[in-house]
N, C-alpha and C. Protein backbone atom coordinates (compact mmCIF):
# COMPACT_ATOMS: atom_id res chain seq x y z
N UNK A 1 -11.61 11.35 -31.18
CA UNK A 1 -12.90 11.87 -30.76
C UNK A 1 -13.93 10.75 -30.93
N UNK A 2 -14.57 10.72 -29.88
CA UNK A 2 -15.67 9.53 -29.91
C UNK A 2 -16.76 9.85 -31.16
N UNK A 3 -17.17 9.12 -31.94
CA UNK A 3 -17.61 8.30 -33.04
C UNK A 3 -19.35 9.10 -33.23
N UNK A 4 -19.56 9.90 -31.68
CA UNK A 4 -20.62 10.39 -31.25
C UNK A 4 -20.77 12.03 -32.03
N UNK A 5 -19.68 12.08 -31.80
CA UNK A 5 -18.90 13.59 -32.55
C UNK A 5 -19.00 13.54 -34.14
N UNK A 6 -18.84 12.73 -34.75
CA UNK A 6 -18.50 12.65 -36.12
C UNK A 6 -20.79 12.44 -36.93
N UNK A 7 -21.24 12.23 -35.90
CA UNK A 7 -22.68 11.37 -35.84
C UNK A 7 -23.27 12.94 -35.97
N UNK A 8 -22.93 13.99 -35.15
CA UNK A 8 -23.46 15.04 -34.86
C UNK A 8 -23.33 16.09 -35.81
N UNK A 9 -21.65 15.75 -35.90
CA UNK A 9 -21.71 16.70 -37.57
C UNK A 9 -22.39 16.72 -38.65
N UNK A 10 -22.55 15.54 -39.20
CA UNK A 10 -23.65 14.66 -40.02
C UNK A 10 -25.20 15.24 -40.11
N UNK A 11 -25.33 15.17 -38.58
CA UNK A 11 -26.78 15.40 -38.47
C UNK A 11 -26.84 17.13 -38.55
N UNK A 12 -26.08 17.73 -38.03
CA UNK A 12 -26.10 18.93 -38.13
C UNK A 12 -25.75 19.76 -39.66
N UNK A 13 -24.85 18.92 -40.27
CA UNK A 13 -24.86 19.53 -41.96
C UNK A 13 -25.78 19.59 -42.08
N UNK A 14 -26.49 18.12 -42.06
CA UNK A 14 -27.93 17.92 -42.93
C UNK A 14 -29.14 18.75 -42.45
N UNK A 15 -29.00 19.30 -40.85
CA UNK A 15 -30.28 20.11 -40.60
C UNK A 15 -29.78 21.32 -41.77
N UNK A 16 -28.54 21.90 -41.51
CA UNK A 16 -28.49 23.42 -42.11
C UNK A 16 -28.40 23.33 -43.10
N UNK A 17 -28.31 22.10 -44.61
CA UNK A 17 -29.12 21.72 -45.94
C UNK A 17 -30.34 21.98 -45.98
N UNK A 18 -30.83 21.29 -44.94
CA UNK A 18 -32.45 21.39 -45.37
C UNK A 18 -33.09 22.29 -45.22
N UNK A 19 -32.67 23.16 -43.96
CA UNK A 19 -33.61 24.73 -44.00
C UNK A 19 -33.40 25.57 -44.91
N UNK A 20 -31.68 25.34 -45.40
CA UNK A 20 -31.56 26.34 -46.61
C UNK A 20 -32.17 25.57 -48.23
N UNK A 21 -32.50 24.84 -47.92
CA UNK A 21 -32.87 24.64 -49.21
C UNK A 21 -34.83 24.24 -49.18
N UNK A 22 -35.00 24.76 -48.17
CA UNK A 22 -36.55 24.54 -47.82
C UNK A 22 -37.58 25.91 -48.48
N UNK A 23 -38.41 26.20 -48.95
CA UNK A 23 -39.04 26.80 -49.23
C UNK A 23 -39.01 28.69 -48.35
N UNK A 24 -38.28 29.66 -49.18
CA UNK A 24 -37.92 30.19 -48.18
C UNK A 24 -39.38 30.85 -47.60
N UNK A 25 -40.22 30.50 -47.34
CA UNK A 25 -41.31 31.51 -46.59
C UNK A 25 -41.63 30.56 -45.47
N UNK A 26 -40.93 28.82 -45.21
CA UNK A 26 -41.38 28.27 -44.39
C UNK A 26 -40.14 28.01 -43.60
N UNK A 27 -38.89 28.64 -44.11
CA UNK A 27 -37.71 28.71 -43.45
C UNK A 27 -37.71 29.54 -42.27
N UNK A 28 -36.61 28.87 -40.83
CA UNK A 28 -36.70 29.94 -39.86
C UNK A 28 -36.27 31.46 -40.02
N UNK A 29 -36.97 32.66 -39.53
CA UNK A 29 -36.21 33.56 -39.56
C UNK A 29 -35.98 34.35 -37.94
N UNK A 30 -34.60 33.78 -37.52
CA UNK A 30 -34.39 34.31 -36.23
C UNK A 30 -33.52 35.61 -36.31
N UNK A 31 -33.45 36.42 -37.04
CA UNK A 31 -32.86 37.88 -37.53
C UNK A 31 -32.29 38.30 -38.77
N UNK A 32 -31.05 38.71 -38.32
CA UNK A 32 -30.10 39.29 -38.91
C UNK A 32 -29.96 38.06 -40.24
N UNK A 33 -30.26 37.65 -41.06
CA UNK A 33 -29.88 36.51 -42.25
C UNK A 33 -27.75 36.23 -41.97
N UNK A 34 -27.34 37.05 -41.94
CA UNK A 34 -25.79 37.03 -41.88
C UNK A 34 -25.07 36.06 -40.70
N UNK A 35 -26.02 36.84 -40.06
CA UNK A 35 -25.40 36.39 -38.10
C UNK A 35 -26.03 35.13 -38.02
N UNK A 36 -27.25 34.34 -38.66
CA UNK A 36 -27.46 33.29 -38.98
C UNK A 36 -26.61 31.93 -39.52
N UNK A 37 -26.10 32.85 -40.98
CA UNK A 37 -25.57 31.68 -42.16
C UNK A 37 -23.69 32.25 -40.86
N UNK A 38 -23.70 33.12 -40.28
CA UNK A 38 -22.57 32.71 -39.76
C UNK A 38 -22.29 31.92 -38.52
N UNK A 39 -23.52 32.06 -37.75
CA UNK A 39 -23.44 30.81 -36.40
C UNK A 39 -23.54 29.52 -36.87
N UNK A 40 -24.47 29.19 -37.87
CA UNK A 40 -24.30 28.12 -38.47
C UNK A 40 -22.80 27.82 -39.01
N UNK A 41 -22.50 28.19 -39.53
CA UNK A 41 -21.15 27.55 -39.96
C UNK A 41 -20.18 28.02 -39.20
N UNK A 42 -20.17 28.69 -38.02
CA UNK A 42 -19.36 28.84 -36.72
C UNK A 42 -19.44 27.07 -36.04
N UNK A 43 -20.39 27.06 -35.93
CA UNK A 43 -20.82 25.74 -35.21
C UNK A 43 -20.94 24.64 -36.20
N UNK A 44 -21.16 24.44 -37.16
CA UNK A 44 -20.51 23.21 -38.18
C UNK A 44 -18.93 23.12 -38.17
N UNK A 45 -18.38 24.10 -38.02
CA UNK A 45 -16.69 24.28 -38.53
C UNK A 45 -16.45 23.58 -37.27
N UNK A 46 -16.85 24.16 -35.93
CA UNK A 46 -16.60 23.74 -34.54
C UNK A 46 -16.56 21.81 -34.60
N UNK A 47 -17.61 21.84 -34.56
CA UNK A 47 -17.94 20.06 -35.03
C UNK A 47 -17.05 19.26 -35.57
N UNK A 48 -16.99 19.99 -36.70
CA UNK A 48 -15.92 18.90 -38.01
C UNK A 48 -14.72 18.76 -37.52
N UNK A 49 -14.15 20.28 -36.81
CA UNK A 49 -12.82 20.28 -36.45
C UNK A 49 -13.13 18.88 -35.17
N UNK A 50 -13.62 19.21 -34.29
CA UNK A 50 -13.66 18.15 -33.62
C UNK A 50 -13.95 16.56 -33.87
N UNK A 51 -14.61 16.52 -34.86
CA UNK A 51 -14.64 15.36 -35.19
C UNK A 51 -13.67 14.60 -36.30
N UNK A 52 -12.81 15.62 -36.99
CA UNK A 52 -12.44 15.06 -38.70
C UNK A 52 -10.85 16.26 -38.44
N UNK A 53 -10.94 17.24 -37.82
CA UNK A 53 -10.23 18.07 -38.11
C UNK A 53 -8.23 18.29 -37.54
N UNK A 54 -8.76 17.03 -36.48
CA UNK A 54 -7.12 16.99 -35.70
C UNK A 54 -6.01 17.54 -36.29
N UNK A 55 -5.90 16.96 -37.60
CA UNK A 55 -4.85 16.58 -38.41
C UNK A 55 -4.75 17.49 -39.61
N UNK A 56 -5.49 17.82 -40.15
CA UNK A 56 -6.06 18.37 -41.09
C UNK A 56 -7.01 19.83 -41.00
N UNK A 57 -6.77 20.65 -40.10
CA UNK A 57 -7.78 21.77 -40.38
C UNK A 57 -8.04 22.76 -41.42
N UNK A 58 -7.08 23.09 -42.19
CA UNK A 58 -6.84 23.74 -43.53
C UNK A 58 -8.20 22.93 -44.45
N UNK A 59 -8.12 21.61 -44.25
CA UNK A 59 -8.66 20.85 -45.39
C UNK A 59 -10.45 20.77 -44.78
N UNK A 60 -10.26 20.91 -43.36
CA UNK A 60 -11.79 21.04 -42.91
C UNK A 60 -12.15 22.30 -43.02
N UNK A 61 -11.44 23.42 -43.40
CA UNK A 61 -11.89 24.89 -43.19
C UNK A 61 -12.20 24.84 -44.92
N UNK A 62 -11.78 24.11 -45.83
CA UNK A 62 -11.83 24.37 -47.20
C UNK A 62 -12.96 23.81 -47.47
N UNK A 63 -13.13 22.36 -46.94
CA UNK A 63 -14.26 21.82 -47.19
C UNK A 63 -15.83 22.33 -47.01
N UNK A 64 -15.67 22.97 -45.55
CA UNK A 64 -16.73 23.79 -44.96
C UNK A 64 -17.55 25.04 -45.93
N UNK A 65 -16.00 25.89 -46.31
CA UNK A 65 -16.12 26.83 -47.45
C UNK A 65 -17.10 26.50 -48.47
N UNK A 66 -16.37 25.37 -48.98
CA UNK A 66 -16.81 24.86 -50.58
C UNK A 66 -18.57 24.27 -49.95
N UNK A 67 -19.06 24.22 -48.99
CA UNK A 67 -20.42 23.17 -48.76
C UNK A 67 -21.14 24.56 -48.78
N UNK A 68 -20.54 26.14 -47.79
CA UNK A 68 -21.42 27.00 -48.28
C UNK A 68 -21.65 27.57 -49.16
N UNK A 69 -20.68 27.39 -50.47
CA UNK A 69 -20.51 27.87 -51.65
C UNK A 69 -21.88 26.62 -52.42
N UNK A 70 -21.53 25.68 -52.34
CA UNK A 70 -22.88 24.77 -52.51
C UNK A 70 -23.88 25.03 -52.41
N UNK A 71 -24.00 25.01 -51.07
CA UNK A 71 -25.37 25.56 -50.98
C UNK A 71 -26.15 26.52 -51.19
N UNK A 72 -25.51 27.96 -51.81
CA UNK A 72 -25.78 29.16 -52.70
C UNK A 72 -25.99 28.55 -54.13
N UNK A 73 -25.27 27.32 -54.34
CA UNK A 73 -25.31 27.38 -55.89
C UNK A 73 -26.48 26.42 -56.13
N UNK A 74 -26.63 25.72 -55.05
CA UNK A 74 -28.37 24.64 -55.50
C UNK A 74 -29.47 25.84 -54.84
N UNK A 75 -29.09 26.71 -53.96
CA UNK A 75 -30.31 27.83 -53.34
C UNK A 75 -30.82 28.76 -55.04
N UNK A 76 -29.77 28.74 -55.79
CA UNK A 76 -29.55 29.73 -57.04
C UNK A 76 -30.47 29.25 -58.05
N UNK A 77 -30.85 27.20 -57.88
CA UNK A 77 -31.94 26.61 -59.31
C UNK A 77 -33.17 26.99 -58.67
N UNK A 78 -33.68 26.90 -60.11
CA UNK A 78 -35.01 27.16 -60.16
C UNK A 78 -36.16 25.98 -59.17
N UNK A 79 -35.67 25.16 -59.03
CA UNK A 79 -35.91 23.85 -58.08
C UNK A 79 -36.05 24.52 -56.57
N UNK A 80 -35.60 25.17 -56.20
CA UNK A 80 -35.70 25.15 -54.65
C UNK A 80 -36.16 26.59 -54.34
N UNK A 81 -36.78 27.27 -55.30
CA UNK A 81 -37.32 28.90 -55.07
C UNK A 81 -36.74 29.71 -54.51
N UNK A 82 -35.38 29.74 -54.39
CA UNK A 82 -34.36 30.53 -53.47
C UNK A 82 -33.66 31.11 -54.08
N UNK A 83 -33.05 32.48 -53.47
CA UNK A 83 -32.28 33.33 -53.87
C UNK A 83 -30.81 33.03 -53.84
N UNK A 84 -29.55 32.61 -54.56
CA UNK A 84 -28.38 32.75 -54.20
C UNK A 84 -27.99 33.68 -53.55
N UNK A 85 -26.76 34.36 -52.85
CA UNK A 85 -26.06 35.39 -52.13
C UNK A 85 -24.85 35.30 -52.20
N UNK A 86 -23.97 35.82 -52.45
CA UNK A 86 -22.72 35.97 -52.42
C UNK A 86 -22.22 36.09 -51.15
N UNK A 87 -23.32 37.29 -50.21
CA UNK A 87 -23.39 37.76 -49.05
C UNK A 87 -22.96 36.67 -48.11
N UNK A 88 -24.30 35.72 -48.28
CA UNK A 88 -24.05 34.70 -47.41
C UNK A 88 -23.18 33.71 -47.46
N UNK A 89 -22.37 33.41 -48.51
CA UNK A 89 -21.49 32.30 -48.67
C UNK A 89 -20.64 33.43 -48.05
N UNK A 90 -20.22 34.58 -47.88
CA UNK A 90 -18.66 35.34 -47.45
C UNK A 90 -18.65 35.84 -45.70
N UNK A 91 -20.32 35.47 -45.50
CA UNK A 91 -20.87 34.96 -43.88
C UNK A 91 -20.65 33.77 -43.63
N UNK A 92 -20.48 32.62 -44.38
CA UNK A 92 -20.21 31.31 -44.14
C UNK A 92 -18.46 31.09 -44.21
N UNK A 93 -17.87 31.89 -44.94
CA UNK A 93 -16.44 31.77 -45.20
C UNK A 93 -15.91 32.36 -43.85
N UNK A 94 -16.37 33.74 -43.80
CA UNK A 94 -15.56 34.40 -42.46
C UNK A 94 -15.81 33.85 -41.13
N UNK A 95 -16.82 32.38 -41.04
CA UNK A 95 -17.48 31.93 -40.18
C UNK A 95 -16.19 30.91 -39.66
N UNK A 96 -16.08 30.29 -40.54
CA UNK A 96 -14.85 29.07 -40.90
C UNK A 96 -13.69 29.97 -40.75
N UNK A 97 -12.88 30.87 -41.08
CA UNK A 97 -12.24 31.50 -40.89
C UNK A 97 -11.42 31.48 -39.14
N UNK A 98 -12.65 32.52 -38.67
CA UNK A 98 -12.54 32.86 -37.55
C UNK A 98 -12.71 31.54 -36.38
N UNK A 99 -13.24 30.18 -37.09
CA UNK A 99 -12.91 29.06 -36.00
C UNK A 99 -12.10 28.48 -36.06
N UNK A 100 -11.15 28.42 -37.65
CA UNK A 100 -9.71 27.96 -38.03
C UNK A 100 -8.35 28.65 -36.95
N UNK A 101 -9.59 30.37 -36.96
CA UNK A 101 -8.17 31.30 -36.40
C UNK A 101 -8.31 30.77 -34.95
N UNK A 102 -9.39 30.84 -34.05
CA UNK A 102 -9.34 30.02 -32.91
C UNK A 102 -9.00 29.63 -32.24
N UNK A 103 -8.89 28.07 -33.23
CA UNK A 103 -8.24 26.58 -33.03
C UNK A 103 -7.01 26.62 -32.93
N UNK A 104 -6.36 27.32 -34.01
CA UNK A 104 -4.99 27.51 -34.38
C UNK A 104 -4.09 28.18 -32.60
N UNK A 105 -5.10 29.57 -32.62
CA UNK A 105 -4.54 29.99 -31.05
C UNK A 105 -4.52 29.18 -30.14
N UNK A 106 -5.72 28.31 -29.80
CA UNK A 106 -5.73 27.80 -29.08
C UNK A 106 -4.56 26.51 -28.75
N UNK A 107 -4.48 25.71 -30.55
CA UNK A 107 -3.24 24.68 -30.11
C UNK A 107 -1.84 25.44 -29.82
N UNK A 108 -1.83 26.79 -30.09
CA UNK A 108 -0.17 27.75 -30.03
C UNK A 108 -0.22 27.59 -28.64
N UNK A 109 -1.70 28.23 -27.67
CA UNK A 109 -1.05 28.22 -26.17
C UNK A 109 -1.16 26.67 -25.54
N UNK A 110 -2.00 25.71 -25.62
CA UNK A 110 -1.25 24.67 -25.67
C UNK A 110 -0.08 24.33 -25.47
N UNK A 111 0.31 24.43 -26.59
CA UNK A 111 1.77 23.74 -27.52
C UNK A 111 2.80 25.10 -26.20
N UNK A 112 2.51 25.85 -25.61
CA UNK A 112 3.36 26.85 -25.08
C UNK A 112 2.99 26.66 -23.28
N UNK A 113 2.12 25.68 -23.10
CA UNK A 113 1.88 25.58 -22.02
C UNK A 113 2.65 24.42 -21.48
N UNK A 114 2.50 23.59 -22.46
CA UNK A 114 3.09 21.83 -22.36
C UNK A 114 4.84 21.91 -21.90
């Protein structure tokens, strides 16, 4: 995957760090909080796999996991005025999940087309 891909992931972790760890009254709120922390990490998981994930998706779906588990646990100090959620890290897990399950279909019909 071109080098462009791996640039985007990067930039895209780091946007969905910074809003979650931004002051939450100046954070976006485009609805549902769930359907949020899960498009976000629908579309980070999407990325990584494409950029990092060829070979390895188990280890990009774990990694993904563990960054939204992170980011509940620095949202949780007293430093960043934010609420932890359990909620939302198990919106960020089933997010990764369901692009692992995907991918996976997708290389089976592949691999059944070839």
């Amino acid at each position: 995957m071109p080098p462009i891909v791996k640039l985007g992931f990067w930039v895209a972790a780091a946007a969905v760090l910074y809003v979650a760890l931004m002051p939450a009254h100046d954070a976006p709120e485009l609805g549902w909080d769930k359907l949020m922390h899960f498009s976000a990490f629908a579309a980070l998981t999407t990325i990584a796999l494409l950029g990092y994930g060829r070979s390895r998706p188990l280890l990009v779906g774990a990694l993904m996991s563990g960054f939204g588990a992170l980011i509940e646990v620095l949202q949780g100090l007293p430093l960043f005025h934010r609420d932890a959620s359990i909620g939302d890290w198990i919106a960020d897990a089933l997010a990764v999940i369901v692009v692992l399950t995907g991918a996976w279909i997708v290389s089976r019909v592949r691999t059944a087309l070839a």
